[in-house]
C-alpha atoms as a PDB file:
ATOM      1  CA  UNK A   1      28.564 -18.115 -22.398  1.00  0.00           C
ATOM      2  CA  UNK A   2      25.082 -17.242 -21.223  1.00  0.00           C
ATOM      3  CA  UNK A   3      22.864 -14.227 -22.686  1.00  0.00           C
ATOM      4  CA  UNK A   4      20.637 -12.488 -20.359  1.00  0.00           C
ATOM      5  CA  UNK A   5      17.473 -11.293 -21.994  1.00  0.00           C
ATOM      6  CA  UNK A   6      16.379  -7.967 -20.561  1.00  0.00           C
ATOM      7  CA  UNK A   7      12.658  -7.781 -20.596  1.00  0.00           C
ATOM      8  CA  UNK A   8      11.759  -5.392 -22.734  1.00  0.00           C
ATOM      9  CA  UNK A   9       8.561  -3.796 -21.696  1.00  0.00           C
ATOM     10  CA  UNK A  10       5.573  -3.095 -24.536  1.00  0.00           C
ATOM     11  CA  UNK A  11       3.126   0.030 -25.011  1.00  0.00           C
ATOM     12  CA  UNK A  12       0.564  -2.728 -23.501  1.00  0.00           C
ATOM     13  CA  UNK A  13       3.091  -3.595 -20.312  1.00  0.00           C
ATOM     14  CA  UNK A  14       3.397  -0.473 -19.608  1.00  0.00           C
ATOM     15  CA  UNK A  15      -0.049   0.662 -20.237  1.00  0.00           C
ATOM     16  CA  UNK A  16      -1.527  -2.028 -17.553  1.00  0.00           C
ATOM     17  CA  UNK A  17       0.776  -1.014 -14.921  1.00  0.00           C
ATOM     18  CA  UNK A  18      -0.060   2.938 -15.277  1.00  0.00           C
ATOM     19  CA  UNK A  19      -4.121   1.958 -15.363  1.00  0.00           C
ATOM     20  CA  UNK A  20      -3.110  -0.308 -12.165  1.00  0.00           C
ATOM     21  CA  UNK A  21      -1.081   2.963 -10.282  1.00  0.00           C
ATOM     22  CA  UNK A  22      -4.273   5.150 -11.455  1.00  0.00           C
ATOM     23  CA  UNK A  23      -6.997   2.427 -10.185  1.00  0.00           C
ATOM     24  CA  UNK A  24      -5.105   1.846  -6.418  1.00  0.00           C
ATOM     25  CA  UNK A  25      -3.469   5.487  -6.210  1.00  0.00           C
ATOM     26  CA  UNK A  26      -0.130   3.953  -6.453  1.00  0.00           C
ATOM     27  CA  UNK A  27       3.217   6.363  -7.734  1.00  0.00           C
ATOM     28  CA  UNK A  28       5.474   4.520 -10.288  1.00  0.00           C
ATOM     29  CA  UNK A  29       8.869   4.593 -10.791  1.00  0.00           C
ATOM     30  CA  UNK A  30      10.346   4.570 -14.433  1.00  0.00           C
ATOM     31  CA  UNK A  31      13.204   5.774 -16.806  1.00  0.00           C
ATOM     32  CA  UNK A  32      11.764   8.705 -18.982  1.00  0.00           C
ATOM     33  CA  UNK A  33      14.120  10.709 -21.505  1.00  0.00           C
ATOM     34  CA  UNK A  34      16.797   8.875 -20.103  1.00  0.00           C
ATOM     35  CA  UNK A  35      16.445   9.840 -16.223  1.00  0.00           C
ATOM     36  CA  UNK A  36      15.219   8.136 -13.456  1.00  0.00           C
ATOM     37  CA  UNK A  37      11.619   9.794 -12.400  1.00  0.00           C
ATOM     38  CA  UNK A  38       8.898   9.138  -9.792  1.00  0.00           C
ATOM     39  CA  UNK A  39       5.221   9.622 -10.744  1.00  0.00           C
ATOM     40  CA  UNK A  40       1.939   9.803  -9.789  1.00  0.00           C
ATOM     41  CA  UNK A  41      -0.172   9.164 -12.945  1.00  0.00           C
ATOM     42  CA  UNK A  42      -3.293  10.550 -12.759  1.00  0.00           C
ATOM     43  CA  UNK A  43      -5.217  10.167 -16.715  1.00  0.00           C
ATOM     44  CA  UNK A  44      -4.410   7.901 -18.618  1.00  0.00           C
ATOM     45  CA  UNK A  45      -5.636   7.690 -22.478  1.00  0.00           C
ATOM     46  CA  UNK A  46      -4.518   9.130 -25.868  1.00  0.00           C
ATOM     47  CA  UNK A  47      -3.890  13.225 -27.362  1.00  0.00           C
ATOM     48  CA  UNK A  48      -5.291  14.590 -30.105  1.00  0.00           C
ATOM     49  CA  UNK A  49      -3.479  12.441 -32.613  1.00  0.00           C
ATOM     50  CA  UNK A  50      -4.920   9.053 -30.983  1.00  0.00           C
ATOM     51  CA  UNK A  51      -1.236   8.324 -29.379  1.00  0.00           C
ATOM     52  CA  UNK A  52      -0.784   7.223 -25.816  1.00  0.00           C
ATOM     53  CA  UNK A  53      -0.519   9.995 -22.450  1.00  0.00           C
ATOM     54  CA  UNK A  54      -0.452   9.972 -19.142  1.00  0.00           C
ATOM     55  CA  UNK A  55      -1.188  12.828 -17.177  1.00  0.00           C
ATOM     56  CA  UNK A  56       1.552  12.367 -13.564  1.00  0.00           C
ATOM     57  CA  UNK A  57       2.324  14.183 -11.088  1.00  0.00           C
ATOM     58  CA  UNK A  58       6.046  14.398 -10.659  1.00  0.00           C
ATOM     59  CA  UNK A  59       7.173  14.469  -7.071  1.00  0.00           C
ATOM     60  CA  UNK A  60      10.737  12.561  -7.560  1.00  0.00           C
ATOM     61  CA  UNK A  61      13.414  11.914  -9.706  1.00  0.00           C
ATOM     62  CA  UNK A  62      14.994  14.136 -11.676  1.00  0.00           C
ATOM     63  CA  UNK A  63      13.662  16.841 -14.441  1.00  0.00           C
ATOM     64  CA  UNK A  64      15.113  18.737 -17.549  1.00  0.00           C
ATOM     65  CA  UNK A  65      13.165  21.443 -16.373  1.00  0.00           C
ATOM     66  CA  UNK A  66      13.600  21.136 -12.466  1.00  0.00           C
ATOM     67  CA  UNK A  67      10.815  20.491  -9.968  1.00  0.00           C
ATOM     68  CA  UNK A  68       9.342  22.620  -7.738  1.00  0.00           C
ATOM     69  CA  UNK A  69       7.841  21.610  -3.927  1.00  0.00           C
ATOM     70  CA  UNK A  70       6.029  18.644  -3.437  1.00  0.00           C
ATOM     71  CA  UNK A  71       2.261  20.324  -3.956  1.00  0.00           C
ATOM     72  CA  UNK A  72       3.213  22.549  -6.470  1.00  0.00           C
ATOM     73  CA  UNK A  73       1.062  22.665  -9.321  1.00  0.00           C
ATOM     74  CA  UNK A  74       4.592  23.057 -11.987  1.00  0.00           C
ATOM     75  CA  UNK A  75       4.973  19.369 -11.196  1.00  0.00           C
ATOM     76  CA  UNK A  76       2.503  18.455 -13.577  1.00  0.00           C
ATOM     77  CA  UNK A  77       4.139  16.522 -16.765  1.00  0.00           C
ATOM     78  CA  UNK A  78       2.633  15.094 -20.185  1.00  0.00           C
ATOM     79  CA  UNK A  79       4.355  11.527 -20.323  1.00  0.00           C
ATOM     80  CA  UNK A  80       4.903  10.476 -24.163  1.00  0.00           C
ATOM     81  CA  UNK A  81       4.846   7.232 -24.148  1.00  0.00           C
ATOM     82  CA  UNK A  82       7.655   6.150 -26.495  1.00  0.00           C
ATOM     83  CA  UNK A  83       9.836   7.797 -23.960  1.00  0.00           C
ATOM     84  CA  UNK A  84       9.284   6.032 -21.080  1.00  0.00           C
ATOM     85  CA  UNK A  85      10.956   2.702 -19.870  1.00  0.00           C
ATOM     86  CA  UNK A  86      11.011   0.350 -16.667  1.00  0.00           C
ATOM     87  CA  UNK A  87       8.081   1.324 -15.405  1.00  0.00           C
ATOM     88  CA  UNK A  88       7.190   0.032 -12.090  1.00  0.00           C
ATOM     89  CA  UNK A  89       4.936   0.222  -9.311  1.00  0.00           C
ATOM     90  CA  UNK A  90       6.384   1.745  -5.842  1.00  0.00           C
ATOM     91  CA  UNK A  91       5.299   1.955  -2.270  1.00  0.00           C
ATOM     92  CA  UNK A  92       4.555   5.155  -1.760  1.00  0.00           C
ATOM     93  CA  UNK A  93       1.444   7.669  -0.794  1.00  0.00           C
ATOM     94  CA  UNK A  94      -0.445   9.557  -3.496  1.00  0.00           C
ATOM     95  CA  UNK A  95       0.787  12.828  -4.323  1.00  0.00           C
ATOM     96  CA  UNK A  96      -1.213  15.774  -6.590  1.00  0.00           C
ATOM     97  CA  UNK A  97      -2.068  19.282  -6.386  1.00  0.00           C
ATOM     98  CA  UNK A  98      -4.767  21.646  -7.672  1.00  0.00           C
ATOM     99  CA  UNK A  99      -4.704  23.104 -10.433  1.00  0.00           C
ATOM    100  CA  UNK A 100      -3.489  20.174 -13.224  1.00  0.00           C
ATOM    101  CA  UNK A 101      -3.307  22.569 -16.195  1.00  0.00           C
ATOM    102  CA  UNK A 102      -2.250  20.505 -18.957  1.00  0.00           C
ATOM    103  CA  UNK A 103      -5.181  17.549 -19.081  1.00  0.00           C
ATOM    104  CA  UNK A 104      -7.083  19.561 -21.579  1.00  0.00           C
ATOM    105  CA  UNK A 105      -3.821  19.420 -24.428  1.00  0.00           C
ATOM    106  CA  UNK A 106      -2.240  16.440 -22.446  1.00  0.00           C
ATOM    107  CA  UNK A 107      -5.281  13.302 -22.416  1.00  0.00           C
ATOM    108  CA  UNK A 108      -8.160  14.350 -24.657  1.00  0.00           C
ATOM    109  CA  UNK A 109      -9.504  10.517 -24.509  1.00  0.00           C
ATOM    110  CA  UNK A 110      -9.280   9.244 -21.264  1.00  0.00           C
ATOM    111  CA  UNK A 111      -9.240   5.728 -20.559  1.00  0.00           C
ATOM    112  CA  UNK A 112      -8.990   6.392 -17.343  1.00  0.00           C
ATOM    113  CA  UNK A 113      -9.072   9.097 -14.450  1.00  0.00           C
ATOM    114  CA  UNK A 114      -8.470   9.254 -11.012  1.00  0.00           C
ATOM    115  CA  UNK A 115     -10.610  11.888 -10.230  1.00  0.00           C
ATOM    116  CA  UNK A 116     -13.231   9.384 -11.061  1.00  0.00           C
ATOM    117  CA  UNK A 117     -11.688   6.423  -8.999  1.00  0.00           C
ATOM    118  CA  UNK A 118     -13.834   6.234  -5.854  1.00  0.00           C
ATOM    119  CA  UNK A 119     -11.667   6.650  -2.751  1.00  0.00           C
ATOM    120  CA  UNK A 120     -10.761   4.474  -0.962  1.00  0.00           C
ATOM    121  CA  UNK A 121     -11.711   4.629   3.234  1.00  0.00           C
ATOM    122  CA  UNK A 122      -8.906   2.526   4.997  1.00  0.00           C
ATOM    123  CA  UNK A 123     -11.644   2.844   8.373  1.00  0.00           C
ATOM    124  CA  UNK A 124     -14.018   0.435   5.401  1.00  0.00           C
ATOM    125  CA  UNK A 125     -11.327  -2.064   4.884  1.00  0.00           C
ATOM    126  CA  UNK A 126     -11.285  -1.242   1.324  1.00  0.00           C
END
């Protein structure tokens, strides 16, 4: 009789994929409170208390609190990170909307931003 080891993915696993997502404007896909979500993360760092947060934009999945229209700006969530498993990257265009008003409580030390990512010009090759 074989065991199968599920990989079990660490603050640091997850951490590198998020800061990948945020660096190439990639949404994830992961498990958060126990339902299946799709993100785009947009600021990644730590709260007020020094523990880890990432800033997403929620346009998939489901929600305890519902989701509005792709766009809308009640989309935005505050990810704690001891809540969220099997993170992935998935293929996908960027979404966001104006108006992101939770970074200020959310991600008071960013590591890192995508507002300060440069874009990217496909015509560049980039």
């Amino acid at each position: 009789m074989s065991v199968v080891q599920a990989k079990i993915q660490t603050v640091e696993d997850m951490y590198r994929l998020i800061w990948t997502a945020i660096t190439n404007r990639q949404p994830v896909g992961a498990i958060y409170k126990e339902l299946p979500r799709l993100f785009c993360p947009h600021r990644l760092g730590r709260n007020r208390l020094g523990q880890p947060r990432v800033l997403c934009y929620q346009y998939g999945g489901e929600s305890e609190s519902g989701l509005g229209p792709i766009g809308s700006p009640e989309n935005w969530r505050c990810v704690v990170f001891e809540k969220l498993r099997c993170v992935e990257l998935v293929n996908g265009s960027w979404k966001t909307a104006p108006n992101h008003s939770r970074p200020a409580t959310c991600v008071v030390d960013a590591d890192i931003d995508a507002e300060d990512q440069p874009e990217r010009d496909p015509q560049q090759g980039h």
